[in-house]
N, C-alpha and C. Protein backbone atom coordinates (compact mmCIF):
# COMPACT_ATOMS: atom_id res chain seq x y z
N UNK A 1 91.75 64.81 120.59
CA UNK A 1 92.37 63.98 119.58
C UNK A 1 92.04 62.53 119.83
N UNK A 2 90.80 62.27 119.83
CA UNK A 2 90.33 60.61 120.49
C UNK A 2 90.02 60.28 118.80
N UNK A 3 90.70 58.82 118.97
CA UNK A 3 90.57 57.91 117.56
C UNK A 3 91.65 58.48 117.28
N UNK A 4 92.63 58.56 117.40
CA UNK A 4 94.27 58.69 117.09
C UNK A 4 95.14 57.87 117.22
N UNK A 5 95.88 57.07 116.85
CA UNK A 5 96.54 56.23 116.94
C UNK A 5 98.22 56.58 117.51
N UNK A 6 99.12 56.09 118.09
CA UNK A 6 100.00 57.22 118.65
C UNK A 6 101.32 57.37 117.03
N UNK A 7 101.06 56.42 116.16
CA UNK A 7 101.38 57.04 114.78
C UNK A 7 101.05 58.01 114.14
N UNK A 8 99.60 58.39 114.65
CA UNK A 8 99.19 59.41 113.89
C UNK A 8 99.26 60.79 114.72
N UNK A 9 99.42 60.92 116.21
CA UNK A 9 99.49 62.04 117.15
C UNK A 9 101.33 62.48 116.63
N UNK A 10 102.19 61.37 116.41
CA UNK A 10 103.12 61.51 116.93
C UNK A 10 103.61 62.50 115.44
N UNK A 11 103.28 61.78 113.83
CA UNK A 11 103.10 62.72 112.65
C UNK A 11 102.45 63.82 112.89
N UNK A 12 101.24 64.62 113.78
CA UNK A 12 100.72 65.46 113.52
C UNK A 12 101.62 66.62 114.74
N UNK A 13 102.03 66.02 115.62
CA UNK A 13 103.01 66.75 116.13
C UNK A 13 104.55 67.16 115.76
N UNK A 14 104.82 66.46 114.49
CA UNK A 14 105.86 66.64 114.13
C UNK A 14 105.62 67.58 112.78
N UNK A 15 104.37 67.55 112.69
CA UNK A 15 103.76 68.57 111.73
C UNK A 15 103.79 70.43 112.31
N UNK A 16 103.15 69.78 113.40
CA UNK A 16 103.23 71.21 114.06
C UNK A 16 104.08 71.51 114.93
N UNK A 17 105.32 71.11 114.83
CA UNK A 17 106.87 71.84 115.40
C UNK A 17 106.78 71.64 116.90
N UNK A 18 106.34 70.37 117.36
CA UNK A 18 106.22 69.90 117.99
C UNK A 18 106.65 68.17 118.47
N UNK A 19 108.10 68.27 118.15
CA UNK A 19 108.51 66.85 117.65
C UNK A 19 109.68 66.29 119.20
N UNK A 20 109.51 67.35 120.05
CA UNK A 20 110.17 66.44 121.08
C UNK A 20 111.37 66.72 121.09
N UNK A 21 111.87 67.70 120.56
CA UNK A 21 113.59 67.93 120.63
C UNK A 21 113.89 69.47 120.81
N UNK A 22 112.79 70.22 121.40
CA UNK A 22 113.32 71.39 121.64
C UNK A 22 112.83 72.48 120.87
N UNK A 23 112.07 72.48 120.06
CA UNK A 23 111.68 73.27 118.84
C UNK A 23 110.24 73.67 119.07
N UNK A 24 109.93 73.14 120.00
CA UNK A 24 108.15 73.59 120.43
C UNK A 24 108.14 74.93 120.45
N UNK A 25 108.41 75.92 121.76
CA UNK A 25 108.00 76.98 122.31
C UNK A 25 109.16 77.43 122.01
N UNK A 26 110.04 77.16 122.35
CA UNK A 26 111.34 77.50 122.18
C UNK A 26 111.59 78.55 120.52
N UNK A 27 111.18 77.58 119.96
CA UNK A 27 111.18 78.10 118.19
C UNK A 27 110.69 79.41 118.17
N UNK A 28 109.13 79.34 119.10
CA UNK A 28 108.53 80.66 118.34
C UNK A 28 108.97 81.83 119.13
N UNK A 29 109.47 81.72 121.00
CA UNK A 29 110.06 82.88 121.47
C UNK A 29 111.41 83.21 120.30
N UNK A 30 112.10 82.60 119.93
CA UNK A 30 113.30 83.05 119.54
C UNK A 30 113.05 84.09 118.20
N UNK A 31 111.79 84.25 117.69
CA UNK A 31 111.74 85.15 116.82
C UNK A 31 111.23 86.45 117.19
N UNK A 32 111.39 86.77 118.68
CA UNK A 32 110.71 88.43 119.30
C UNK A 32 112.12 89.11 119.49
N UNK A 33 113.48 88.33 119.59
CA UNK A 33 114.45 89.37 119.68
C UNK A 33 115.11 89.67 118.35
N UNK A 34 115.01 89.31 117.11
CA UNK A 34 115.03 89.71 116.08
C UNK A 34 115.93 88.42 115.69
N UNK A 35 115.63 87.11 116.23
CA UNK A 35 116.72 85.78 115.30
C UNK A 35 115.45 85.26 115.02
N UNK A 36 116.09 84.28 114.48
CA UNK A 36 115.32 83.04 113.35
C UNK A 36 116.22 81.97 113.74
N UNK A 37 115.71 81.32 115.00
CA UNK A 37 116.31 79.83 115.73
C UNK A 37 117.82 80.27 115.42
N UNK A 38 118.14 81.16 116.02
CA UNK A 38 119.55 80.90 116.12
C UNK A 38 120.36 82.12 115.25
N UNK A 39 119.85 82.63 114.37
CA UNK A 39 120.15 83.20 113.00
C UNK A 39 119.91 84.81 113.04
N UNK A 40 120.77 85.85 113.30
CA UNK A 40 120.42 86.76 113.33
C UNK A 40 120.08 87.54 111.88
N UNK A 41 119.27 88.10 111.93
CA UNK A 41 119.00 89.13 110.70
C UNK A 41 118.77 90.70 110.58
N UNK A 42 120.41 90.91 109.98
CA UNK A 42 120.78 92.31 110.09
C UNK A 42 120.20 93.13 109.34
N UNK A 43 120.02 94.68 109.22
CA UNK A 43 119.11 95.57 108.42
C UNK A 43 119.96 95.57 107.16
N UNK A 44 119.43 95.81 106.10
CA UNK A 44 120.25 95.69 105.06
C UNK A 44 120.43 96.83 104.95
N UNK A 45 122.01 97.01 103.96
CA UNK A 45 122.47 98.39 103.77
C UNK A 45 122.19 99.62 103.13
N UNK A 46 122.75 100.43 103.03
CA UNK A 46 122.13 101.42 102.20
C UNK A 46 122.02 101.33 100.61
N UNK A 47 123.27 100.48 100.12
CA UNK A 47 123.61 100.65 99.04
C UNK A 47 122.67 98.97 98.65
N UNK A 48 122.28 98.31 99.59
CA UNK A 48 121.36 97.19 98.82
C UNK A 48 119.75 97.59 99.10
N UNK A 49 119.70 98.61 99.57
CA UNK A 49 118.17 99.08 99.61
C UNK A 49 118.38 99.34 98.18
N UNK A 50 119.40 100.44 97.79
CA UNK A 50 119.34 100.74 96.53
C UNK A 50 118.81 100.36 95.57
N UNK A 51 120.04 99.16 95.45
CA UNK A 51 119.51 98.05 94.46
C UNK A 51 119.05 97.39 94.25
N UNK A 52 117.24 97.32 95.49
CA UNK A 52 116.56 96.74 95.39
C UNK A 52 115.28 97.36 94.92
N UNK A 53 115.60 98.78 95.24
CA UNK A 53 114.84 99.47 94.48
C UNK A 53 114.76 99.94 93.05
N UNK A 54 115.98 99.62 92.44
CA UNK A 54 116.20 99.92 90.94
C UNK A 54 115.74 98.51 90.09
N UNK A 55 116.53 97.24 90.73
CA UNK A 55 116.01 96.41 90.62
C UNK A 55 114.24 96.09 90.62
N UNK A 56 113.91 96.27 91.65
CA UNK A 56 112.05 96.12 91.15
C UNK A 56 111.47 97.20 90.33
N UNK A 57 111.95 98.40 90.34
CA UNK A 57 111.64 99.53 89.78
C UNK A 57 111.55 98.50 87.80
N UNK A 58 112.89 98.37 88.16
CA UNK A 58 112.99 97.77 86.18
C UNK A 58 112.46 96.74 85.77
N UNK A 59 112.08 96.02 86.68
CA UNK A 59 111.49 94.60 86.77
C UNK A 59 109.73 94.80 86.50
N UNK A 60 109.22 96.36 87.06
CA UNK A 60 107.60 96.20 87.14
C UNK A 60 107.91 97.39 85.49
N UNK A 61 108.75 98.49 85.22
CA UNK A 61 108.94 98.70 83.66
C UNK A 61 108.88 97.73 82.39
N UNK A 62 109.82 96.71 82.77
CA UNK A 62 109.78 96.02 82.03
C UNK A 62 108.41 95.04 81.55
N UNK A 63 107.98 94.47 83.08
CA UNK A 63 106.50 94.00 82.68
C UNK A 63 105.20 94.82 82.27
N UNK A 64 105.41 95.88 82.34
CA UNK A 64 104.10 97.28 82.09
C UNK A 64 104.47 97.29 80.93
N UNK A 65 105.86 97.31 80.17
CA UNK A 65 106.53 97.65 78.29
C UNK A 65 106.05 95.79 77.94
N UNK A 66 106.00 95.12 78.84
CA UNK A 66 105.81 93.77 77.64
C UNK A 66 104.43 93.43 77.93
N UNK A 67 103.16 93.83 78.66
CA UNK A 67 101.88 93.80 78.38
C UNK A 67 101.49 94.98 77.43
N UNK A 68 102.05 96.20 77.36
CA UNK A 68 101.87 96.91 76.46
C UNK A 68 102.02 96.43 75.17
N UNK A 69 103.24 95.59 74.86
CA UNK A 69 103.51 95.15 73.65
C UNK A 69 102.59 93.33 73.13
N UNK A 70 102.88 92.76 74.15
CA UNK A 70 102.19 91.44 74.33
C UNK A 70 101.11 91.49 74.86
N UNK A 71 100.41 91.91 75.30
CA UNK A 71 99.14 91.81 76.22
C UNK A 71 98.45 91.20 75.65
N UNK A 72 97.80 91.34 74.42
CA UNK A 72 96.61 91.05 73.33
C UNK A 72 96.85 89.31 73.12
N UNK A 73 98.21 89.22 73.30
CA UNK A 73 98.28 87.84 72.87
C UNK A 73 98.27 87.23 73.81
N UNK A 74 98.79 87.53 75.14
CA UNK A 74 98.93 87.03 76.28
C UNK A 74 97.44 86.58 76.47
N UNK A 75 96.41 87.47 76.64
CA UNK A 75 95.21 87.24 77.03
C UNK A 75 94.36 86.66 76.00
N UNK A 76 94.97 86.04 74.85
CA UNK A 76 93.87 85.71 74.02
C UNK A 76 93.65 86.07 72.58
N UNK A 77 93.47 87.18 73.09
CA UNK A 77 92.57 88.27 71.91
C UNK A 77 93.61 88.21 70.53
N UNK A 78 94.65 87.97 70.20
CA UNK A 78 95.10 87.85 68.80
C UNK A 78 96.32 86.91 69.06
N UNK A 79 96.20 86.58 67.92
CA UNK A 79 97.48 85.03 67.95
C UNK A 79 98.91 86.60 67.44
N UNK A 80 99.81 85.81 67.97
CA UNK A 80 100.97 86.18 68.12
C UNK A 80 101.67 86.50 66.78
N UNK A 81 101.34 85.36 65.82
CA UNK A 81 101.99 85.65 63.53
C UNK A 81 100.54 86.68 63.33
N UNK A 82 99.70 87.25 63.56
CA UNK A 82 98.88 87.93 63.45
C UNK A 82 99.57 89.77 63.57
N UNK A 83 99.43 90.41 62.28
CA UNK A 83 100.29 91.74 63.01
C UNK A 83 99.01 92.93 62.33
């Protein structure tokens, strides 16, 4: 890092989580026992797997029924007052 100014080492280290207060190495071990700096993250339940699966399930229906219906216009190919 020669031709650096210590303004510019000191931004590029604070870029890369490297700012002098603990967050260096520290940061990235803490995500092998299953936290996020501090923050544990539990398996989600049964009943929100669920409804995450009905949820995207209706979400990729719904977009497959509105390129079926819109597609042509979406992409171009016919103006929309056109039937």
């Amino acid at each position: 890092m020669s031709g650096m100014g210590p303004g510019m080492l000191k931004a590029s280290r604070a870029l890369l989580g490297e700012a002098g207060h603990g967050h260096g190495h520290e940061y990235v071990k803490s995500n092998i026992a299953g936290k996020y700096n501090g923050v544990v993250i539990h398996p989600p339940k049964p009943w929100q797997r669920r409804a995450a699966t009905f949820f995207g399930a209706t979400t990729c229906l719904w977009l497959m029924w509105r390129c079926k219906e819109d597609g042509a216009v979406f992409l171009g190919l016919r103006h929309p007052w056109e039937h």
